[in-house]
PDB file of N, CA and C in Angstrom:
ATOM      1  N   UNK A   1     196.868 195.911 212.122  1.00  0.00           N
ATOM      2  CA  UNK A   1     197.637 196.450 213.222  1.00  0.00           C
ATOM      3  C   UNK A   1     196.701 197.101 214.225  1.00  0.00           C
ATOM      4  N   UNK A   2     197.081 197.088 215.585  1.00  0.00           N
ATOM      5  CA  UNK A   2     196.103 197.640 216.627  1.00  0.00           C
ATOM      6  C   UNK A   2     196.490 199.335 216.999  1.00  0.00           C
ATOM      7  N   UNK A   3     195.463 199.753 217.119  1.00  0.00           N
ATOM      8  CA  UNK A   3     196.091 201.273 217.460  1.00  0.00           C
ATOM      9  C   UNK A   3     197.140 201.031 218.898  1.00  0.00           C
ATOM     10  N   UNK A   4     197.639 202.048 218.637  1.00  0.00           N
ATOM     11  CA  UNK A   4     198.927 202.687 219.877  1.00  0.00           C
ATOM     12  C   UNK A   4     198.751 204.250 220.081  1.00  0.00           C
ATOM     13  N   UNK A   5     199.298 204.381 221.306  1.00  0.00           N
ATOM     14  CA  UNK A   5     199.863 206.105 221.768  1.00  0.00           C
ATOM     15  C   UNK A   5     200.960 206.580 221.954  1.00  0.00           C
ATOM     16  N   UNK A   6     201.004 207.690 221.642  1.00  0.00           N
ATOM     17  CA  UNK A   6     202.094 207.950 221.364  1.00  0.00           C
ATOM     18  C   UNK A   6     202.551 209.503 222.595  1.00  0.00           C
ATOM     19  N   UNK A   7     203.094 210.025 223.056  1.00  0.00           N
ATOM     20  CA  UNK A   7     203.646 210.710 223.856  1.00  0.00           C
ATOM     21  C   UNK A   7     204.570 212.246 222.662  1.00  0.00           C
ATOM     22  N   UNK A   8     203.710 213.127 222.801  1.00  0.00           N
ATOM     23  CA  UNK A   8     204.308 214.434 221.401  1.00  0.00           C
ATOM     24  C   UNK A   8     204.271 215.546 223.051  1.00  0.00           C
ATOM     25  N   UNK A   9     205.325 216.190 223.342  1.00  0.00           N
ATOM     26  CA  UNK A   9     204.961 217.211 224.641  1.00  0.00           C
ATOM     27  C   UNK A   9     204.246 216.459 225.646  1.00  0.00           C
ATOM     28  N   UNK A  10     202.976 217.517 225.358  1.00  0.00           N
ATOM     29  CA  UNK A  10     202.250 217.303 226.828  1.00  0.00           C
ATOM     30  C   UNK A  10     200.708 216.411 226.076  1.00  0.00           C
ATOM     31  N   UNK A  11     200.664 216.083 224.544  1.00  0.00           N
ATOM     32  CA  UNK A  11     199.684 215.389 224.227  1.00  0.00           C
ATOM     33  C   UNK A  11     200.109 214.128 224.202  1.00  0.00           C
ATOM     34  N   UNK A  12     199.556 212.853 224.386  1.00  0.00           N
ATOM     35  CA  UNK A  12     198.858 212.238 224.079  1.00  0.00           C
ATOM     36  C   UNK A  12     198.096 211.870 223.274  1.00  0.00           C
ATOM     37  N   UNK A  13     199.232 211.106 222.182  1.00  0.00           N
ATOM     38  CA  UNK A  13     198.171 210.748 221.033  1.00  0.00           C
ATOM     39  C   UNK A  13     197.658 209.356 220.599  1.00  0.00           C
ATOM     40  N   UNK A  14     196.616 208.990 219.981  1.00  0.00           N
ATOM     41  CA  UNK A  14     196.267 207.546 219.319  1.00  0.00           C
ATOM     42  C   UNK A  14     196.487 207.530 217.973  1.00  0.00           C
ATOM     43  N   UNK A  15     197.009 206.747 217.954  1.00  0.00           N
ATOM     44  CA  UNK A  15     197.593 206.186 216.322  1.00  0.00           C
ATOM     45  C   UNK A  15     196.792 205.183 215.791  1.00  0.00           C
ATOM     46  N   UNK A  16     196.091 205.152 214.957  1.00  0.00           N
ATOM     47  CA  UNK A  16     195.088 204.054 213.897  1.00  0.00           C
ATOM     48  C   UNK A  16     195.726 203.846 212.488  1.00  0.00           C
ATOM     49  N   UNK A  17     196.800 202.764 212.673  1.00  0.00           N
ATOM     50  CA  UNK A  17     197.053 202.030 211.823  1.00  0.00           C
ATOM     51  C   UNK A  17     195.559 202.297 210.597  1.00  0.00           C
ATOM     52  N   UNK A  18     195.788 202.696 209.742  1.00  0.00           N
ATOM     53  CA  UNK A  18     194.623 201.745 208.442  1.00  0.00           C
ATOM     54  C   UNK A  18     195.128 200.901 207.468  1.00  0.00           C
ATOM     55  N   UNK A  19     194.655 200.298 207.062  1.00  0.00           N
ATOM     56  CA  UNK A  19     194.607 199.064 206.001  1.00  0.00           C
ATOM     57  C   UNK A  19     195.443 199.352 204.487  1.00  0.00           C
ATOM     58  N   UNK A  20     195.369 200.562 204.407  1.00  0.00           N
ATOM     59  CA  UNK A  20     196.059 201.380 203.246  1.00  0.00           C
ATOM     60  C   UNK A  20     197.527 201.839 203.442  1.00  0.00           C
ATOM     61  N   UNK A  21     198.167 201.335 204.520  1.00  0.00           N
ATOM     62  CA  UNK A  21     199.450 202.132 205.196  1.00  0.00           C
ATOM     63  C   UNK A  21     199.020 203.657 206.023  1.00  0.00           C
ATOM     64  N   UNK A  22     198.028 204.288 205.659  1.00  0.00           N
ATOM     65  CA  UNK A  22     197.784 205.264 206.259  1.00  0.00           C
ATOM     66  C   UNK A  22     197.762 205.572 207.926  1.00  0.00           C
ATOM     67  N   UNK A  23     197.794 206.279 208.693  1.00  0.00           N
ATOM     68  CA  UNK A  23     198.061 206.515 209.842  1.00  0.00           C
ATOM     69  C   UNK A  23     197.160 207.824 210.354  1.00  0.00           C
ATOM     70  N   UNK A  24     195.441 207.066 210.841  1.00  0.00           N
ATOM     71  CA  UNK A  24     194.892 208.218 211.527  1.00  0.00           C
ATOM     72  C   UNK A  24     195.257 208.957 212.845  1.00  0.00           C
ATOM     73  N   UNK A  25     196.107 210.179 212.848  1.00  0.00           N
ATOM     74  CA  UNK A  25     195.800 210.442 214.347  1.00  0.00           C
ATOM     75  C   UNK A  25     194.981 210.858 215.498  1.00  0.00           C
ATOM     76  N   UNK A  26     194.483 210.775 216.339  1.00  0.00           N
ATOM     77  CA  UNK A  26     193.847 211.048 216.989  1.00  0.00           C
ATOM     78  C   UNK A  26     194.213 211.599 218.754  1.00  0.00           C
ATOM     79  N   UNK A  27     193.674 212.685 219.222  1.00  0.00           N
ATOM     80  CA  UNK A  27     193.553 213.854 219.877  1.00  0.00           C
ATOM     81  C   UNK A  27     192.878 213.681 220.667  1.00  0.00           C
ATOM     82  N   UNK A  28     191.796 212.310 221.913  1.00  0.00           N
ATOM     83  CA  UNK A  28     190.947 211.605 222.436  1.00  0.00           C
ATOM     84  C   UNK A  28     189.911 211.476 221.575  1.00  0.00           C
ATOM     85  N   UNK A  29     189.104 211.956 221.768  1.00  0.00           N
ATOM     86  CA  UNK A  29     188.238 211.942 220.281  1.00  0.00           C
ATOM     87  C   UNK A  29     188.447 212.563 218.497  1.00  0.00           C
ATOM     88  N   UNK A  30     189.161 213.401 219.273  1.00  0.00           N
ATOM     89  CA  UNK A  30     189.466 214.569 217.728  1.00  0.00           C
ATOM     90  C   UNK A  30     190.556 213.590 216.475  1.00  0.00           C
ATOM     91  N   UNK A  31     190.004 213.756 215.893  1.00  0.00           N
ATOM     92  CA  UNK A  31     190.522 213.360 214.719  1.00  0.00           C
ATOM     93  C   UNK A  31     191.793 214.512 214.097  1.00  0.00           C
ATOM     94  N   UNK A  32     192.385 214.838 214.217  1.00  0.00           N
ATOM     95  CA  UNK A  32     193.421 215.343 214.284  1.00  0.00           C
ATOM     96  C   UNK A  32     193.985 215.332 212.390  1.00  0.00           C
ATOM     97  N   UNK A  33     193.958 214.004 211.695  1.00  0.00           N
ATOM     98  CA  UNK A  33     194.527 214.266 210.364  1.00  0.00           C
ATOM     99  C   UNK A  33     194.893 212.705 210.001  1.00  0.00           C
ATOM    100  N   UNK A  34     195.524 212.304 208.850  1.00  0.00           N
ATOM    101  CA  UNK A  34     195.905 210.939 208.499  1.00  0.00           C
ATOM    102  C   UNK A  34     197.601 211.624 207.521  1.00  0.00           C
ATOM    103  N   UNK A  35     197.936 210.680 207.917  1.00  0.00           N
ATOM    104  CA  UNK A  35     199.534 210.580 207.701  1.00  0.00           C
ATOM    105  C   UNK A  35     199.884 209.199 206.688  1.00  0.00           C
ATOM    106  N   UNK A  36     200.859 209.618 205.984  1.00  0.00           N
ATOM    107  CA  UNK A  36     201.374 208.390 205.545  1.00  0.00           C
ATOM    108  C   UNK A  36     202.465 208.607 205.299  1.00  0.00           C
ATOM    109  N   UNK A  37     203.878 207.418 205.018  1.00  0.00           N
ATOM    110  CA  UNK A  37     205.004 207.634 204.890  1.00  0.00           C
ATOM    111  C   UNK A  37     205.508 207.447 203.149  1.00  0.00           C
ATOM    112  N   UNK A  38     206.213 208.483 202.384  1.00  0.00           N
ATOM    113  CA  UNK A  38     206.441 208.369 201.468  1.00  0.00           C
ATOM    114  C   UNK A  38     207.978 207.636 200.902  1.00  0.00           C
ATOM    115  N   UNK A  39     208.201 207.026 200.501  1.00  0.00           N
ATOM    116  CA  UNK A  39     209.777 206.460 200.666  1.00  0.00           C
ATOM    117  C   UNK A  39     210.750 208.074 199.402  1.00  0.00           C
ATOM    118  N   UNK A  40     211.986 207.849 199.945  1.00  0.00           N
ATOM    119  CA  UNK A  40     212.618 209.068 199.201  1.00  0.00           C
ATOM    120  C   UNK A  40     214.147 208.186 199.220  1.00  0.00           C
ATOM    121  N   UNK A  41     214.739 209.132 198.718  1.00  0.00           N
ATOM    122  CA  UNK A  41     216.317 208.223 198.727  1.00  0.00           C
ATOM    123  C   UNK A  41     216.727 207.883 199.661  1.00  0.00           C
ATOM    124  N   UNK A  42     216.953 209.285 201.018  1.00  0.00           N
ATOM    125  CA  UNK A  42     217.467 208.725 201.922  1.00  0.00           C
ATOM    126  C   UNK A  42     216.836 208.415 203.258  1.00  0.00           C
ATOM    127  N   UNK A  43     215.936 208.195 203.259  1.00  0.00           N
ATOM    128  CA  UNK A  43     214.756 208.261 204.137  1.00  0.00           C
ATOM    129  C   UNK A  43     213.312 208.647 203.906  1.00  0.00           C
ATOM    130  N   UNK A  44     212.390 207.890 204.830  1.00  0.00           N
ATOM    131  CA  UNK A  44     210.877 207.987 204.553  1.00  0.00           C
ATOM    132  C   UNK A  44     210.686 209.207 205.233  1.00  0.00           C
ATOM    133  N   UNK A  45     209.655 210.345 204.068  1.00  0.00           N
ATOM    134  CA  UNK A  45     209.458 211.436 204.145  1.00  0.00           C
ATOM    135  C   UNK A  45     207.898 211.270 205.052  1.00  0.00           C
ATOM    136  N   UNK A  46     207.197 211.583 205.591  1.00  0.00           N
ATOM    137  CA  UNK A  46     206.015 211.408 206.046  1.00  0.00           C
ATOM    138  C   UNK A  46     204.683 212.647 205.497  1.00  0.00           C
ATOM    139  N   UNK A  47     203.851 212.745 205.103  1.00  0.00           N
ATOM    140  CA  UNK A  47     203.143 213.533 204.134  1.00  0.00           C
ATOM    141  C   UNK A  47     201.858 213.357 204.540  1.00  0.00           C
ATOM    142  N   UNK A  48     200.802 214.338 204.340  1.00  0.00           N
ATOM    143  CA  UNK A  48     199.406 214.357 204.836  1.00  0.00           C
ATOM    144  C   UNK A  48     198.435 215.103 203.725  1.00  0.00           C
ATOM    145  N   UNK A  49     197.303 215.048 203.751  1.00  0.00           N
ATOM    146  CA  UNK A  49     196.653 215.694 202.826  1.00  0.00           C
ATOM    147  C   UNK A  49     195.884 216.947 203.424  1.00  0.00           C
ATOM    148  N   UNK A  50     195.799 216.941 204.698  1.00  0.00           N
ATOM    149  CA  UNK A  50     195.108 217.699 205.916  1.00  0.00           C
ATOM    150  C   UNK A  50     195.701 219.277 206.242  1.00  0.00           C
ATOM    151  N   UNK A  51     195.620 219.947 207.159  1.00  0.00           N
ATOM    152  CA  UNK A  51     195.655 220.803 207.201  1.00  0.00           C
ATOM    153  C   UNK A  51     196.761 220.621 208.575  1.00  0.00           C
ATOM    154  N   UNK A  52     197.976 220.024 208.529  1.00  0.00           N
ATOM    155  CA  UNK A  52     198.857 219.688 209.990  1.00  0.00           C
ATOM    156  C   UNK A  52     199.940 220.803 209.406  1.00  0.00           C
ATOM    157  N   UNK A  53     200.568 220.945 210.698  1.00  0.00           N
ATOM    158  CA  UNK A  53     201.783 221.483 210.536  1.00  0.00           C
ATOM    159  C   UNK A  53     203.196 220.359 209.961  1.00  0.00           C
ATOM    160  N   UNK A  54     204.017 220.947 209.089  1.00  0.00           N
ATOM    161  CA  UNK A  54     204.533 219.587 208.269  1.00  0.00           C
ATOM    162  C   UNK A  54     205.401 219.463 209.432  1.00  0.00           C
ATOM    163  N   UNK A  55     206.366 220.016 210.138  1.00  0.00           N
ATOM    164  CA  UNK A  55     206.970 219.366 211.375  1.00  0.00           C
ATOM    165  C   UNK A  55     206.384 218.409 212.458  1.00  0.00           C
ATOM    166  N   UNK A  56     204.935 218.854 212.612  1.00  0.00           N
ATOM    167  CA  UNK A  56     204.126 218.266 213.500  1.00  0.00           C
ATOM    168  C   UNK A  56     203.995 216.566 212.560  1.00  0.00           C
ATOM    169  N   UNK A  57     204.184 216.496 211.664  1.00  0.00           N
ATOM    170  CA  UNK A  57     203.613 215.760 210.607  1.00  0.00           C
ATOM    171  C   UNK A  57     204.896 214.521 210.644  1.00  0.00           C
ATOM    172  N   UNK A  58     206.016 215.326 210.649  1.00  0.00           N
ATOM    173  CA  UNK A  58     207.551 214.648 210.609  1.00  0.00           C
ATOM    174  C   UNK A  58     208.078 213.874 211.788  1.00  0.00           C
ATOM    175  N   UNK A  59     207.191 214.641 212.728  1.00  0.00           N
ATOM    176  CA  UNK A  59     207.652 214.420 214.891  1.00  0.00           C
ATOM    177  C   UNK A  59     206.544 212.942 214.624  1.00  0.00           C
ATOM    178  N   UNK A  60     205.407 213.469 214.365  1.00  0.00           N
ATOM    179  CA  UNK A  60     204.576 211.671 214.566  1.00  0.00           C
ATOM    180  C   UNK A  60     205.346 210.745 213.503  1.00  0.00           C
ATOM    181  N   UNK A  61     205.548 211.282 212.556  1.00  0.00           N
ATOM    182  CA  UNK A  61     205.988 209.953 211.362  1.00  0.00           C
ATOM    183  C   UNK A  61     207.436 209.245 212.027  1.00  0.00           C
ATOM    184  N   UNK A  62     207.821 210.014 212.445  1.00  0.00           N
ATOM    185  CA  UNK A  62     209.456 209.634 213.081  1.00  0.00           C
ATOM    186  C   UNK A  62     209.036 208.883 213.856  1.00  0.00           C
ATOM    187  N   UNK A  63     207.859 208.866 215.087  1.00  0.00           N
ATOM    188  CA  UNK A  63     207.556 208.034 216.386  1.00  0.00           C
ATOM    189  C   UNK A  63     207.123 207.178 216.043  1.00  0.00           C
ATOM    190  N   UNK A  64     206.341 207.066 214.627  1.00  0.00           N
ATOM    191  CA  UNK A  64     205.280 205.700 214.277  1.00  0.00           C
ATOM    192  C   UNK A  64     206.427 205.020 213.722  1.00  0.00           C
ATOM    193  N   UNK A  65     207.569 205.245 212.691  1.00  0.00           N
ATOM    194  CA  UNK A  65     208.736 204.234 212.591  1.00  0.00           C
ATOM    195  C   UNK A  65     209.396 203.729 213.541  1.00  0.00           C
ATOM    196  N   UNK A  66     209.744 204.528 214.328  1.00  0.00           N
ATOM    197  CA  UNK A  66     210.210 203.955 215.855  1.00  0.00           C
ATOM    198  C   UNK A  66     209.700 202.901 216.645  1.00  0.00           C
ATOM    199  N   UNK A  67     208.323 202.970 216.776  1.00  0.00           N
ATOM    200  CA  UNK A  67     207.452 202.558 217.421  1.00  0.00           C
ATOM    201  C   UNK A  67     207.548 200.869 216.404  1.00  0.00           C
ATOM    202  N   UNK A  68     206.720 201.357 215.482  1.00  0.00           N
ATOM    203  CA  UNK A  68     206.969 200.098 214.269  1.00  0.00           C
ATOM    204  C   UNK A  68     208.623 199.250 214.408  1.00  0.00           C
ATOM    205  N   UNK A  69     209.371 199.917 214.271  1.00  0.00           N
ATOM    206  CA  UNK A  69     210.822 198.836 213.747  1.00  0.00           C
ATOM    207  C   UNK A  69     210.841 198.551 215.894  1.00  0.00           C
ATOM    208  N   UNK A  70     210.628 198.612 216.777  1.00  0.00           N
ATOM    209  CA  UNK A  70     210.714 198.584 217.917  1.00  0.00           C
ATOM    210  C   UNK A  70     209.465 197.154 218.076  1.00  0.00           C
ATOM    211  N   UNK A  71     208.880 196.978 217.402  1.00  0.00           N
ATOM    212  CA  UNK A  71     207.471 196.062 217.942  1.00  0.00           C
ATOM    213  C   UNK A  71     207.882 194.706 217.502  1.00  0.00           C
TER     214      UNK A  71
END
């Protein structure tokens, strides 16, 4: 998959698909954290190992499904 951006406020972000399902974000250069989506009963939970805020974490995972079932 090719990276995309994504629109959070007033950032501007890049999304890097990886090979693992994982989801690097990125901040122009800043590496910002990696995301991935966990499946749950009633919906995919989105989860990080990093140091993000978990809402901040939930707002990108929500846009990268969007983005995804939209492509």
């Amino acid at each position: 998959m090719e990276s995309f951006e994504l629109q959070l406020l007033e950032k501007r972000l890049t999304i890097e698909p990886q090979d693992n399902g994982t989801y690097r974000i990125m901040d122009g250069l800043d590496k910002l954290g990696v995301i991935y989506p966990e499946p749950s009963e009633e919906e995919v939970v989105w989860s990080t190992q990093d140091e993000l805020d978990a809402d901040f974490v939930q707002q990108v995972g929500k846009m990268i499904t969007d983005h995804n079932n939209n492509s």
